[in-house]
N, C-alpha and C. Protein backbone atom coordinates (compact mmCIF):
# COMPACT_ATOMS: atom_id res chain seq x y z
N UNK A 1 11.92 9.38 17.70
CA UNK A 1 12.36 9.34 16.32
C UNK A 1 12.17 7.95 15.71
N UNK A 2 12.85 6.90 16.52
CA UNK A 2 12.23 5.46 16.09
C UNK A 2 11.19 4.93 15.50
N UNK A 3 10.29 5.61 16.77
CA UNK A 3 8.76 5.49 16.34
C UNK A 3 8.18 5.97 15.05
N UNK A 4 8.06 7.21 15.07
CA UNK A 4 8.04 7.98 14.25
C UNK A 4 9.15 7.17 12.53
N UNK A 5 9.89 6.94 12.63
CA UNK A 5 10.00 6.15 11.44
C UNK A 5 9.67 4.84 10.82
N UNK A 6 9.10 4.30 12.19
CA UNK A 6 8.63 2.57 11.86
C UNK A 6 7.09 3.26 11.36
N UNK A 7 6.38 3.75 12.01
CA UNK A 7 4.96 4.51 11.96
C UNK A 7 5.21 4.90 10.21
N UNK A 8 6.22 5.93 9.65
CA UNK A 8 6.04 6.26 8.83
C UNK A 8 6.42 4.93 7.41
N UNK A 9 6.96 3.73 7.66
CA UNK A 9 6.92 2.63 6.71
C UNK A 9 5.97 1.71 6.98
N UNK A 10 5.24 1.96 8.57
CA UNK A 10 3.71 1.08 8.53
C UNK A 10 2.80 1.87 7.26
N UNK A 11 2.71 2.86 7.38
CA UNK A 11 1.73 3.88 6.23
C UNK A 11 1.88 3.25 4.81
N UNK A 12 3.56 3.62 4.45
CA UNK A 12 3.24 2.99 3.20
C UNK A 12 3.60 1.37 2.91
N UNK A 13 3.19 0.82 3.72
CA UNK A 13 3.23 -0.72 4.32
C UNK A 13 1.88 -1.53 4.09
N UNK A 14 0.81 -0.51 4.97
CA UNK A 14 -0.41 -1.11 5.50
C UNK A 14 -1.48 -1.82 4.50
N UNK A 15 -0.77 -1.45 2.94
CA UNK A 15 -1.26 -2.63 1.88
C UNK A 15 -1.16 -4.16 2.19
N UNK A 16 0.01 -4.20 2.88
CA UNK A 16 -0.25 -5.83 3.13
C UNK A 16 -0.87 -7.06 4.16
N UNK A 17 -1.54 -5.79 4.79
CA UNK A 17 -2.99 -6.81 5.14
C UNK A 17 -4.32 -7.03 3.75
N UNK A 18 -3.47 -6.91 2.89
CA UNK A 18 -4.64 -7.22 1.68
C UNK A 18 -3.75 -8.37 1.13
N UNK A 19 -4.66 -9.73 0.23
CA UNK A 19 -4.08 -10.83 -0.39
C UNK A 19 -4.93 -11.40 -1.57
N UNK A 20 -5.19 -12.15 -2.30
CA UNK A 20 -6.20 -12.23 -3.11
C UNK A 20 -6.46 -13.19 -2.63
N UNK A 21 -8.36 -13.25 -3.18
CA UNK A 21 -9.24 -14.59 -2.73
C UNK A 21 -9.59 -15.50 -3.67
N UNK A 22 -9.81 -16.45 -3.54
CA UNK A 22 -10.20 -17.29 -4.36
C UNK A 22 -12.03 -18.05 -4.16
N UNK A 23 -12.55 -17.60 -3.91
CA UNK A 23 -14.30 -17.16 -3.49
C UNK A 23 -15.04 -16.65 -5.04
N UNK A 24 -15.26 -17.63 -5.54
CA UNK A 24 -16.60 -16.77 -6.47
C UNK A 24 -17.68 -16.00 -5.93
N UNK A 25 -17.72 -15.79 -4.38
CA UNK A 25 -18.41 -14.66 -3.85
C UNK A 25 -18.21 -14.19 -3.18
N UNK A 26 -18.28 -12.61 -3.70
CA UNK A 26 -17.57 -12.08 -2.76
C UNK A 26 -17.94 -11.51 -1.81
N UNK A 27 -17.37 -11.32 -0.77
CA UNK A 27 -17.15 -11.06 0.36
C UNK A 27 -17.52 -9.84 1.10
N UNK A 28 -17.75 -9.44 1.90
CA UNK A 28 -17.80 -7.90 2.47
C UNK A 28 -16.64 -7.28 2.78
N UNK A 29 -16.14 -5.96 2.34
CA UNK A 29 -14.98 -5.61 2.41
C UNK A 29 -14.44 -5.79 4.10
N UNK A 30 -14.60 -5.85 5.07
CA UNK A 30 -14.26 -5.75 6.68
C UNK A 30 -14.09 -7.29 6.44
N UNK A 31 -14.91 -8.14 6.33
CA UNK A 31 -14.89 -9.78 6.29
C UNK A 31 -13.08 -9.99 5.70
N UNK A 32 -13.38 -9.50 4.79
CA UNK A 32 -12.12 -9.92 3.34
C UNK A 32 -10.96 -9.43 3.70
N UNK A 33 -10.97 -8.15 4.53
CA UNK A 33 -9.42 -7.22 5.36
C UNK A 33 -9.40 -8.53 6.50
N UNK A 34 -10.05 -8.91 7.26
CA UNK A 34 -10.15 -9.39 8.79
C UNK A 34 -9.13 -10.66 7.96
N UNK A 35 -10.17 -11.54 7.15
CA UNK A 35 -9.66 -12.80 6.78
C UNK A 35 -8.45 -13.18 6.18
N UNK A 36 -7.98 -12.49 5.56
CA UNK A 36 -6.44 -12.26 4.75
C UNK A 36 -5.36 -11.40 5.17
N UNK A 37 -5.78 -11.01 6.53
CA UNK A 37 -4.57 -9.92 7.43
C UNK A 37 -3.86 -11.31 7.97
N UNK A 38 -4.64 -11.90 8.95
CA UNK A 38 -4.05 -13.09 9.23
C UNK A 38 -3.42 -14.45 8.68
N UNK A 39 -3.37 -14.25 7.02
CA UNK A 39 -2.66 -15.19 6.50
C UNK A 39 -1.61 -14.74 6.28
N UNK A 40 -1.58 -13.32 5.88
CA UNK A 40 -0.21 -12.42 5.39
C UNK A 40 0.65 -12.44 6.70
N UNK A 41 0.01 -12.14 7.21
CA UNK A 41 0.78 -11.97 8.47
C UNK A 41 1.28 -13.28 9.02
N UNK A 42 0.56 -14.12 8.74
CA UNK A 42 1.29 -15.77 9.51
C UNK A 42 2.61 -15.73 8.99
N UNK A 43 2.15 -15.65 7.03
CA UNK A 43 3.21 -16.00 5.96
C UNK A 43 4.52 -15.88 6.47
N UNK A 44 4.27 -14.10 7.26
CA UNK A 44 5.43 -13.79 7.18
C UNK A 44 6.63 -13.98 8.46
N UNK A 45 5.13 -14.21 9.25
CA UNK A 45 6.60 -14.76 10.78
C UNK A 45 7.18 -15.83 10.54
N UNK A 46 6.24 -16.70 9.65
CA UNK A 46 6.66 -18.19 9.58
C UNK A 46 7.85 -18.37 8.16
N UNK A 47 8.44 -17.29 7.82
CA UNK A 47 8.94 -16.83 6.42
C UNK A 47 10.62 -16.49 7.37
N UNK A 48 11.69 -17.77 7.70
CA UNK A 48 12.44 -17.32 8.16
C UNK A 48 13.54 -16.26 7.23
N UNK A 49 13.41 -16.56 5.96
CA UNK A 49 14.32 -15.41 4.82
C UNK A 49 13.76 -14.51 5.17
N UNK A 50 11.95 -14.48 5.00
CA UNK A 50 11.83 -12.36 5.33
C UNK A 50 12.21 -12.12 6.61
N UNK A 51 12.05 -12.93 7.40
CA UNK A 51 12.33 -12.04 8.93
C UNK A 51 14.30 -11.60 8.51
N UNK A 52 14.65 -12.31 8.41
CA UNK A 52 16.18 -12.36 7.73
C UNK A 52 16.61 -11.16 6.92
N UNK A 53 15.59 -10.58 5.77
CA UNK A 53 15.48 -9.23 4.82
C UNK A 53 15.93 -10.18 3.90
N UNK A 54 15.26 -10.98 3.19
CA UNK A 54 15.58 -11.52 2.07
C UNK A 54 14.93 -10.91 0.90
N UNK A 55 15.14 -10.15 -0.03
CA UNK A 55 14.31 -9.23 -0.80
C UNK A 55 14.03 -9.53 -1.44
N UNK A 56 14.34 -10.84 -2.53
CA UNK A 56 13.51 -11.42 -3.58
C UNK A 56 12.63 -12.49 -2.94
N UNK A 57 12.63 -12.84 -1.70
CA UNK A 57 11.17 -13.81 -0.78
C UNK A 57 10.32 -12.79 -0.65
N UNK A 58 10.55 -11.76 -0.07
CA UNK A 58 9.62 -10.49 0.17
C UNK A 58 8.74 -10.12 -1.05
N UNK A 59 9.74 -9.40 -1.88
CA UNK A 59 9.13 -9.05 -2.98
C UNK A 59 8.08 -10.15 -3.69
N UNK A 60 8.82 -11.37 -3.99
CA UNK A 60 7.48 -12.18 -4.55
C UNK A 60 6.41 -12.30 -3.69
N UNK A 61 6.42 -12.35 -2.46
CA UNK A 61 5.35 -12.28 -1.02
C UNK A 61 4.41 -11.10 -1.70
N UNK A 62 5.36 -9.88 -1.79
CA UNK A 62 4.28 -8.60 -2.13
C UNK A 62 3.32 -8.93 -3.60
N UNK A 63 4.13 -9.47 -4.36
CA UNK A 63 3.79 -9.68 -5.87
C UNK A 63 2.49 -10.37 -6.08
N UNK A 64 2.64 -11.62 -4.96
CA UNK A 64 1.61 -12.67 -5.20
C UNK A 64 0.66 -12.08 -4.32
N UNK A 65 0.69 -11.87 -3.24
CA UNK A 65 -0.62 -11.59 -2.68
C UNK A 65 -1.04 -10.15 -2.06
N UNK A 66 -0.11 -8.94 -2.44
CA UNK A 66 -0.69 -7.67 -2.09
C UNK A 66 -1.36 -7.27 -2.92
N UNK A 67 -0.12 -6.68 -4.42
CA UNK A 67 -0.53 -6.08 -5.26
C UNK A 67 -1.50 -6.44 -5.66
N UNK A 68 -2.04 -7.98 -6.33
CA UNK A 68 -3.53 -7.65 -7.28
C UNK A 68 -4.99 -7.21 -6.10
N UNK A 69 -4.81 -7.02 -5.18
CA UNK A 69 -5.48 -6.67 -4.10
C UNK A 69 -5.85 -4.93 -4.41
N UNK A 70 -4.58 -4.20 -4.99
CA UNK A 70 -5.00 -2.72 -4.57
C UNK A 70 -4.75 -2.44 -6.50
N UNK A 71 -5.84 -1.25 -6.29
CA UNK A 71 -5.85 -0.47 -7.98
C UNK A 71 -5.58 0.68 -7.96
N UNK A 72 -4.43 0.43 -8.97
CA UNK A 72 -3.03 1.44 -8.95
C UNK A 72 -3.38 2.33 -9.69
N UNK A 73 -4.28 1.77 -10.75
CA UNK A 73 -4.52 2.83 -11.77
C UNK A 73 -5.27 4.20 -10.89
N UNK A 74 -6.18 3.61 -9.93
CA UNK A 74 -7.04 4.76 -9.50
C UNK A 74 -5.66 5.57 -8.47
N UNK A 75 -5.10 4.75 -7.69
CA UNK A 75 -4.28 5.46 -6.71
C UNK A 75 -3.28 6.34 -7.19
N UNK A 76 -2.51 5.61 -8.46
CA UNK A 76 -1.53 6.74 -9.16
C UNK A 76 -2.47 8.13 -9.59
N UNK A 77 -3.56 8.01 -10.37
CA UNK A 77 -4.25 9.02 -10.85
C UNK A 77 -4.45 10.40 -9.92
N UNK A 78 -4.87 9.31 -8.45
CA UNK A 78 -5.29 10.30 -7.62
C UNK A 78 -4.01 10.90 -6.90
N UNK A 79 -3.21 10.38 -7.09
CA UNK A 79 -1.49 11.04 -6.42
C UNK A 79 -1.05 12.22 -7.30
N UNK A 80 -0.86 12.04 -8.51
CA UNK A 80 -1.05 12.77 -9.95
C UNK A 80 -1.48 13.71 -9.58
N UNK A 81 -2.92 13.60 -9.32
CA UNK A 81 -3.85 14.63 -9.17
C UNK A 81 -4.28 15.55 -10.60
N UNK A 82 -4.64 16.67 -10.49
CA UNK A 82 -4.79 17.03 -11.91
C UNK A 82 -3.68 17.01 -13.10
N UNK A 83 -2.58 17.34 -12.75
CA UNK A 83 -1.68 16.63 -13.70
C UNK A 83 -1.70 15.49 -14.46
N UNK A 84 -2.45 14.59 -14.01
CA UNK A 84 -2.77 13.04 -14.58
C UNK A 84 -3.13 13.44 -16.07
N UNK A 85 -4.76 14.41 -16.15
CA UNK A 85 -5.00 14.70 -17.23
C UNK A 85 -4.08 15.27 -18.57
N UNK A 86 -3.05 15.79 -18.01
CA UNK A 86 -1.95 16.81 -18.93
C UNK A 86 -0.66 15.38 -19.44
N UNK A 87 -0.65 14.01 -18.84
CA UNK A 87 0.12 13.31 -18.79
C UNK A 87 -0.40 12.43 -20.22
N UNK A 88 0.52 12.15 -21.29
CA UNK A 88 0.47 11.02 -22.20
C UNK A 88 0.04 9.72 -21.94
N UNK A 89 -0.19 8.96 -22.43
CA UNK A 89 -0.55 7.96 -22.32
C UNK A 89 0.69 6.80 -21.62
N UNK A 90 1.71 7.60 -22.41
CA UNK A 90 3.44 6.30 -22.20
C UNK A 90 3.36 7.24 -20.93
N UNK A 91 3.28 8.71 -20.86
CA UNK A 91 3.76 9.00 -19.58
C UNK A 91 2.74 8.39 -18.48
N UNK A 92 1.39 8.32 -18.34
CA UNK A 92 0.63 7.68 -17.49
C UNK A 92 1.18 5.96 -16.92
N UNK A 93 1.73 5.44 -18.13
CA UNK A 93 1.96 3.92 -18.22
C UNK A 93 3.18 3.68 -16.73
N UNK A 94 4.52 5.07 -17.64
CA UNK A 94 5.85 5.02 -16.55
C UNK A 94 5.55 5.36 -15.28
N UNK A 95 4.49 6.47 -14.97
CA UNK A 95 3.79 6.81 -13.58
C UNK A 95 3.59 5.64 -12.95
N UNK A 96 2.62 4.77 -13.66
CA UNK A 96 1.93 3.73 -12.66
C UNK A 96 3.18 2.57 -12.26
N UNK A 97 3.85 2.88 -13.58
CA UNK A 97 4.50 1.34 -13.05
C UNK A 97 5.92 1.89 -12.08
N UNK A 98 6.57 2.60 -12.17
CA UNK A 98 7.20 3.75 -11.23
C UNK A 98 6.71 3.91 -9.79
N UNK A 99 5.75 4.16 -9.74
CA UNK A 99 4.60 4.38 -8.53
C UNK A 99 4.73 2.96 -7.81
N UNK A 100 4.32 2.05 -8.84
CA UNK A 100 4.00 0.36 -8.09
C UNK A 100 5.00 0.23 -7.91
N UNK A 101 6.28 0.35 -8.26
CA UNK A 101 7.44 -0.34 -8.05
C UNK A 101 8.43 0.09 -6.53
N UNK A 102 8.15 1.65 -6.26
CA UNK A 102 7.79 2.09 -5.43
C UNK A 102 7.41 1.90 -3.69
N UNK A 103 6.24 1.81 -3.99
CA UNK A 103 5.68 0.81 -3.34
C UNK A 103 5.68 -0.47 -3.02
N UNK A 104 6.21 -1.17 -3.70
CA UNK A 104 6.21 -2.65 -3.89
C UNK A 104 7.81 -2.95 -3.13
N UNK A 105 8.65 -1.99 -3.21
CA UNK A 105 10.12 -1.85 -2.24
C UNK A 105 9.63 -1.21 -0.97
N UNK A 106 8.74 -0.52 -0.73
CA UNK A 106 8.41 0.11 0.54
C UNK A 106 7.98 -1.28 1.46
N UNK A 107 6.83 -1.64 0.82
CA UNK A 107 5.90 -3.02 1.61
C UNK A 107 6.86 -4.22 1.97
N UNK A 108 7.98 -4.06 1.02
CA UNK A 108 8.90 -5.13 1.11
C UNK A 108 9.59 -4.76 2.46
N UNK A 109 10.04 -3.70 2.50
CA UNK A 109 10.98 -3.30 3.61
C UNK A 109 10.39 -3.38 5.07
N UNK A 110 8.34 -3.12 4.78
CA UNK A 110 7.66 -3.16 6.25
C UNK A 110 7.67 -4.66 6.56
N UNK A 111 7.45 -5.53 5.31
CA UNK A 111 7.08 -7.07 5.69
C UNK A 111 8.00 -7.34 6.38
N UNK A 112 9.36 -7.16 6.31
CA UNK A 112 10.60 -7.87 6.95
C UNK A 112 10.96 -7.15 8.54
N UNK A 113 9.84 -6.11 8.93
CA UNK A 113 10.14 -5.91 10.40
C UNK A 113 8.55 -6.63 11.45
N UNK A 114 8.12 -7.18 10.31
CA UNK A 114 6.77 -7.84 10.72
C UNK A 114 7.25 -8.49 12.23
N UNK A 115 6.59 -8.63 13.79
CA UNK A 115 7.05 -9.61 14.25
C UNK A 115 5.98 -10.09 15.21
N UNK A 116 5.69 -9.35 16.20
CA UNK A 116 4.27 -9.90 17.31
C UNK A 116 3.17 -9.02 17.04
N UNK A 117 2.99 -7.73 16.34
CA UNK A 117 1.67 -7.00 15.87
C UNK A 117 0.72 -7.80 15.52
N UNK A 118 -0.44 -7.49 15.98
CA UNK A 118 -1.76 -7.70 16.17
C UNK A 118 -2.83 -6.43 15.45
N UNK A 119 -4.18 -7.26 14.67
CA UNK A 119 -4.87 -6.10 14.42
C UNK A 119 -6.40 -6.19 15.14
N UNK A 120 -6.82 -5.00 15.50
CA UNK A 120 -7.97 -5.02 15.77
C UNK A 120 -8.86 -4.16 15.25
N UNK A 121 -10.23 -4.52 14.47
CA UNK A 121 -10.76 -3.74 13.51
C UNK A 121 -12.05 -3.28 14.57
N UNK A 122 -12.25 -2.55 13.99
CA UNK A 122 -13.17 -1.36 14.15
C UNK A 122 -14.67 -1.81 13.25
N UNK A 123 -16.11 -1.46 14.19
CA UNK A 123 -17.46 -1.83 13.62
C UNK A 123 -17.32 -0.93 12.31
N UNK A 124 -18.12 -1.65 10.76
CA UNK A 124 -17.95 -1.31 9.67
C UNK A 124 -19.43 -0.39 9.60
N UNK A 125 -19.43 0.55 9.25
CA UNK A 125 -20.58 1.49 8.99
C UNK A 125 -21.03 1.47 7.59
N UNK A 126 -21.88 1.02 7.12
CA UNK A 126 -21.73 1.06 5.21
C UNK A 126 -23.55 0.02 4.88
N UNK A 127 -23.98 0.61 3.64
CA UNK A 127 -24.98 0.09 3.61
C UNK A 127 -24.73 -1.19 2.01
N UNK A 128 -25.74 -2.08 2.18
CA UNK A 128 -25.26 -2.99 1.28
C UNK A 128 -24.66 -2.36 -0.11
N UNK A 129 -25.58 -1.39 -0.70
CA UNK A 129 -25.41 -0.71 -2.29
C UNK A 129 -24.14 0.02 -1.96
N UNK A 130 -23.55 0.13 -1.19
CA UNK A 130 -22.41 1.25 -1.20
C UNK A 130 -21.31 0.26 -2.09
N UNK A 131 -20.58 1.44 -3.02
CA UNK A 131 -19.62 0.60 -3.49
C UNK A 131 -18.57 1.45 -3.07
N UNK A 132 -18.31 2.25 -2.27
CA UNK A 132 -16.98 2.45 -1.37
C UNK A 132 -16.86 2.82 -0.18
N UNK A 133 -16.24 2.31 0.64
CA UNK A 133 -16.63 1.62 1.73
C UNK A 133 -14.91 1.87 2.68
N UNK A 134 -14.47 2.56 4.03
CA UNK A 134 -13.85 2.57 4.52
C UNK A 134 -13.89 1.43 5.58
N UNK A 135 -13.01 0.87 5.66
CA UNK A 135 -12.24 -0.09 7.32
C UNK A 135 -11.35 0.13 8.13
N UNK A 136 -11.69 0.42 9.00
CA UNK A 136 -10.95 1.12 10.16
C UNK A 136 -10.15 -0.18 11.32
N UNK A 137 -9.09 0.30 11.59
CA UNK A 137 -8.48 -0.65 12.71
C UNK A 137 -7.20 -0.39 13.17
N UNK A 138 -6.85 -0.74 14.19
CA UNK A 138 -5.84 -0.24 15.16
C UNK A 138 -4.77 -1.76 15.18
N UNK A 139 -3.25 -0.98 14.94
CA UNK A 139 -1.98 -2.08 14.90
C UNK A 139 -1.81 -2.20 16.18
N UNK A 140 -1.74 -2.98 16.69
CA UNK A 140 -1.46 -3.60 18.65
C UNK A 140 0.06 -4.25 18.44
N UNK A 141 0.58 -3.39 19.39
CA UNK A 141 2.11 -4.21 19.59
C UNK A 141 2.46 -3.65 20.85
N UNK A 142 3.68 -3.11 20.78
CA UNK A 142 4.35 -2.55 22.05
C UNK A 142 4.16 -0.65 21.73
N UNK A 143 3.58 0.04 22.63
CA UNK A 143 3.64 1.59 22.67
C UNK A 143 2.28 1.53 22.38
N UNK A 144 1.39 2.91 22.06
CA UNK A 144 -0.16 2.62 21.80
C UNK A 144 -0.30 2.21 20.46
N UNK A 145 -1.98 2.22 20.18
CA UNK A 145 -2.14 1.34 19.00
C UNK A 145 -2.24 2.35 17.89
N UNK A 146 -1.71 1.96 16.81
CA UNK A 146 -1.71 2.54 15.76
C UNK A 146 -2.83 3.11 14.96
N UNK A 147 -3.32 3.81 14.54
CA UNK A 147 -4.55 4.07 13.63
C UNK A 147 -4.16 3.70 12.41
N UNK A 148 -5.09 2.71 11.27
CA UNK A 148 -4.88 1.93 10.65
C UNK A 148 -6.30 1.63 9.97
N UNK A 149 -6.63 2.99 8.79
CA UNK A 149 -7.86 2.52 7.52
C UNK A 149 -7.45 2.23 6.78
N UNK A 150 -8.31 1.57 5.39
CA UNK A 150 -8.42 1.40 4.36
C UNK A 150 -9.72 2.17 3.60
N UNK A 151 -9.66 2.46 2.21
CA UNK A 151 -10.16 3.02 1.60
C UNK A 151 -10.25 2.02 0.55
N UNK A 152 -11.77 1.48 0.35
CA UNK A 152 -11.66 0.37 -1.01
C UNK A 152 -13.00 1.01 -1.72
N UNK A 153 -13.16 -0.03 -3.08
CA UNK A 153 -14.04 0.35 -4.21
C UNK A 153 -14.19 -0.97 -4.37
N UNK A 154 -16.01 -1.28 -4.65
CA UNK A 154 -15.95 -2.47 -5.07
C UNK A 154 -15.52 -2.16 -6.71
N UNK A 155 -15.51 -3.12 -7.26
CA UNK A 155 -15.39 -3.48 -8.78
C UNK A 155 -15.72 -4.91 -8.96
N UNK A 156 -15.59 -5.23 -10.55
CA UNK A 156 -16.16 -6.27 -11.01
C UNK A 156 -15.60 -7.25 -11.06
N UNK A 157 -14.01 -6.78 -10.50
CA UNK A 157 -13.21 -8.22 -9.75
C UNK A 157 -12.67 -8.22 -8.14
N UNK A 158 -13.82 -7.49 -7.90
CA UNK A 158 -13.88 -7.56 -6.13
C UNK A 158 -13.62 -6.12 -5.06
N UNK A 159 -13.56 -6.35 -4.28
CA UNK A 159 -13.14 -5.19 -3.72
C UNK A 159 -11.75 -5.17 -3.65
N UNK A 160 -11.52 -3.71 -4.17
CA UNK A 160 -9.82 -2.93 -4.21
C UNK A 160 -9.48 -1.88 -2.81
N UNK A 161 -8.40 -2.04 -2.42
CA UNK A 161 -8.18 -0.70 -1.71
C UNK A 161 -7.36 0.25 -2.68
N UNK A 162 -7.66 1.80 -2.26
CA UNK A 162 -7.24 2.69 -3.26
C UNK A 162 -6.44 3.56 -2.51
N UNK A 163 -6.60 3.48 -0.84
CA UNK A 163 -5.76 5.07 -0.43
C UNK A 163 -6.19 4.10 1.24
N UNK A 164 -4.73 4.33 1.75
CA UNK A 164 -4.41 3.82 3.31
C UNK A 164 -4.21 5.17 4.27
N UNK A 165 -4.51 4.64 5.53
CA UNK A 165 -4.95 6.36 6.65
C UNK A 165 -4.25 5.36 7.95
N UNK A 166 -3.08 6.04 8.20
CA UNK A 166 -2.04 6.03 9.79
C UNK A 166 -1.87 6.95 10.29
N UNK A 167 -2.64 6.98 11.39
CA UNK A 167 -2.79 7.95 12.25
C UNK A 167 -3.22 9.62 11.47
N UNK A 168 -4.15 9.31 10.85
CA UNK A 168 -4.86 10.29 10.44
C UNK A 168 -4.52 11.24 9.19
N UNK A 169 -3.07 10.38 8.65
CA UNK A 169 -3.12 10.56 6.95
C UNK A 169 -2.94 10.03 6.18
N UNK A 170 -3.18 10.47 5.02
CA UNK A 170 -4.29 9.42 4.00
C UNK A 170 -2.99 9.02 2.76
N UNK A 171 -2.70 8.06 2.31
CA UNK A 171 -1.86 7.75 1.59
C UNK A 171 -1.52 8.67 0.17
N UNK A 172 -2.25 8.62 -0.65
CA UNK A 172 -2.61 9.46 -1.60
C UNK A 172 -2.49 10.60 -1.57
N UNK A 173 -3.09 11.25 -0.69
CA UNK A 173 -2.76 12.90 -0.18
C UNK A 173 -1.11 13.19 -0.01
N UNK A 174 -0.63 12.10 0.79
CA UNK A 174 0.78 12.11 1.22
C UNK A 174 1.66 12.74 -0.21
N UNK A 175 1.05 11.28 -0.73
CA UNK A 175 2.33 11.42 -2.27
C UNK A 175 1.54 12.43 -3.51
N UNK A 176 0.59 12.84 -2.95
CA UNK A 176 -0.37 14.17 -4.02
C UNK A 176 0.60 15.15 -3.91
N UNK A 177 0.87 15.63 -2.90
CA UNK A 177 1.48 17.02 -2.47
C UNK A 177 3.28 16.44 -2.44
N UNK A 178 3.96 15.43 -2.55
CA UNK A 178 4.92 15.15 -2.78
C UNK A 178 5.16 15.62 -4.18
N UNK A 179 4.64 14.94 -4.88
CA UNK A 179 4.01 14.67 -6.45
C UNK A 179 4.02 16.37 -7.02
N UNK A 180 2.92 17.00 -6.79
CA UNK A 180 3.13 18.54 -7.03
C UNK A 180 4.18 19.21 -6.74
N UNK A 181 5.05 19.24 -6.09
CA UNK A 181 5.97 20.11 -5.94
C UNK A 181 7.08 19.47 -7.12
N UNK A 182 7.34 18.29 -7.33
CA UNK A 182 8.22 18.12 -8.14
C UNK A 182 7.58 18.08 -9.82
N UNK A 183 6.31 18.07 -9.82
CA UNK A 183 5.87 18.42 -11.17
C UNK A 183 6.07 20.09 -10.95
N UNK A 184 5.94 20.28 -9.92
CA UNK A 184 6.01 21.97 -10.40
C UNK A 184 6.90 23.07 -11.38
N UNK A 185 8.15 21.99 -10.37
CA UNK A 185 9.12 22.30 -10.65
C UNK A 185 10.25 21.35 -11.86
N UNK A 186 9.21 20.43 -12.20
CA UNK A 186 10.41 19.91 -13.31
C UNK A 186 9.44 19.29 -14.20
N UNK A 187 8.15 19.15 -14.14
CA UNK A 187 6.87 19.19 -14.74
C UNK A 187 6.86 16.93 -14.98
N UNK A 188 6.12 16.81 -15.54
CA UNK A 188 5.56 15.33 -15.55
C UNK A 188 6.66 14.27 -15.97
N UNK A 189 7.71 14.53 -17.28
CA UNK A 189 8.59 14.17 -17.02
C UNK A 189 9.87 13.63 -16.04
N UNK A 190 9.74 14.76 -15.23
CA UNK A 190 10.98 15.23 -13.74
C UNK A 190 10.06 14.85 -12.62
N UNK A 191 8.96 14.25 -12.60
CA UNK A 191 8.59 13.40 -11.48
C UNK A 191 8.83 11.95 -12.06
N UNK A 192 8.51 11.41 -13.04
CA UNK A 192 8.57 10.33 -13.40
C UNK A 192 10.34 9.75 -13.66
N UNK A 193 11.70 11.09 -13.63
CA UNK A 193 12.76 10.62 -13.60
C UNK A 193 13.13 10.56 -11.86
N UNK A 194 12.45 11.02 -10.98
CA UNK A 194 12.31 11.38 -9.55
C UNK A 194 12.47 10.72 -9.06
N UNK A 195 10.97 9.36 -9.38
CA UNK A 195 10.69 8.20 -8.84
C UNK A 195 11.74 6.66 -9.61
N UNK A 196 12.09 7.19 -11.01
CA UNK A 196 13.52 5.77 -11.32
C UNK A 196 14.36 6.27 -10.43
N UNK A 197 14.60 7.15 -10.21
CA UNK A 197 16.17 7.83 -9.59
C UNK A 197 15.64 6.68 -8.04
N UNK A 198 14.70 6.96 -7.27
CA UNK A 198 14.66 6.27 -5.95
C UNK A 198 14.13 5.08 -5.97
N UNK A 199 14.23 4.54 -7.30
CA UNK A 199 13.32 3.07 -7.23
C UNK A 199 15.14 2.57 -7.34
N UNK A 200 15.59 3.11 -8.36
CA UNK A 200 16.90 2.53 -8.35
C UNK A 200 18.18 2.54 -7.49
N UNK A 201 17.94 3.78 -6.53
CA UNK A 201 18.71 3.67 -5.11
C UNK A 201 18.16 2.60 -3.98
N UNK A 202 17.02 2.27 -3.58
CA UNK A 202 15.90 1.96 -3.10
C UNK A 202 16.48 0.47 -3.33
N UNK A 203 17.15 -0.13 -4.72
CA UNK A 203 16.97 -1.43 -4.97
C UNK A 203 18.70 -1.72 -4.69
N UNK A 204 19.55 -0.42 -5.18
CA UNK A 204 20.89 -0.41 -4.58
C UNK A 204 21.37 -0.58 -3.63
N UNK A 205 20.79 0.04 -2.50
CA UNK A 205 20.88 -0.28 -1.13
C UNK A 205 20.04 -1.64 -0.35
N UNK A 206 19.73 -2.07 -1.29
CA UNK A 206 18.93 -3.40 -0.64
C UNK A 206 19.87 -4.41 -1.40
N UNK A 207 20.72 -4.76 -2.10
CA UNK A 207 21.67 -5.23 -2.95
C UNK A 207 22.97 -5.16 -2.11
N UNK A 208 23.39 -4.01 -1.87
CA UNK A 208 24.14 -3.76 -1.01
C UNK A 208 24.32 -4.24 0.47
């Protein structure tokens, strides 16, 4: 059961082997995961408040160097799923930022159990013109190793990841089929009061 619950906050965690670069050229997506896993990760052993659960060190940790790393717009859309299209514009806006915020308390909560994990990546298969491009790699600690992709897109301010894969499911999919059942049943509105309702328990109990 342990396992099984650390496993399930590595998943929606595994954004923060991403950080932003400062390289006017860029990089190959495997290069750019390899090179910035190991700074995040120093940050954070060497971060005695996060090891501690300090949530506003964490959170700015996530702020500054996860998020502009991953594109929310594409990941909310694709969580959405066809519903996205039926959604307003203000309602698309509360999705994404609902969604990030979300997330941005999840990653917080994995950074602060960060402690001797190790990553080891996997040969990158991909031809230069490809502009999306999977990275594969396994979390090394204590018990076996974790399965651990990324799913990125280049773009015109670098490569993004859009959808993370632990042990063989895919981030997006996860919260797609989360996502549908409560639009089903309370339609685009009643997911978007779903996700304040647990962003704001989520921040209660970390206060607490």
């Amino acid at each position: 059961m342990l396992r099984r619950q650390w496993i399930s906050r590595l998943f929606t965690a595994a954004a923060l082997l991403a950080a932003p670069m400062a390289f006017a050229e860029v990089e190959a997506p495997d290069v750019m995961i390899k090179r910035i896993s190991s700074d995040v990760m120093a940050s954070v052993k060497a971060d005695a408040a996060i090891q501690k659960g300090d949530v506003g060190r964490v959170v700015a940790l996530v702020d500054a160097k996860i998020m502009p790393n991953v594109n929310f717009s594409r990941m909310t859309s694709m969580a959405v799923g066809r519903h996205w299209r039926q959604a307003s514009p203000e309602q698309q806006k509360q999705l994404q930022d609902e969604f990030k915020t979300l997330l941005v308390r999840t990653y917080a909560g994995a950074l602060s159990e960060v402690r001797d994990q190790t990553l080891s990546f996997k040969p990158m298969r991909s031809r230069p013109e490809d502009t999306e491009v999977v990275v594969r790699s396994e979390v090394r600690g204590r018990g076996e190793p974790i399965q651990l992709d990324y799913r990125l897109e280049k773009t015109p301010e670098g490569w993004k990841i859009y959808d993370l894969n632990v042990l063989g499911s895919w981030l997006v999919e996860n919260y797609r089929n989360q996502f549908a059942q409560e639009i089903g049943s309370k339609g685009i509105d009643g997911l978007i009061a779903s996700l304040v309702q647990r962003n704001k328990a989520a921040a209660s109990a970390k206060a607490s």
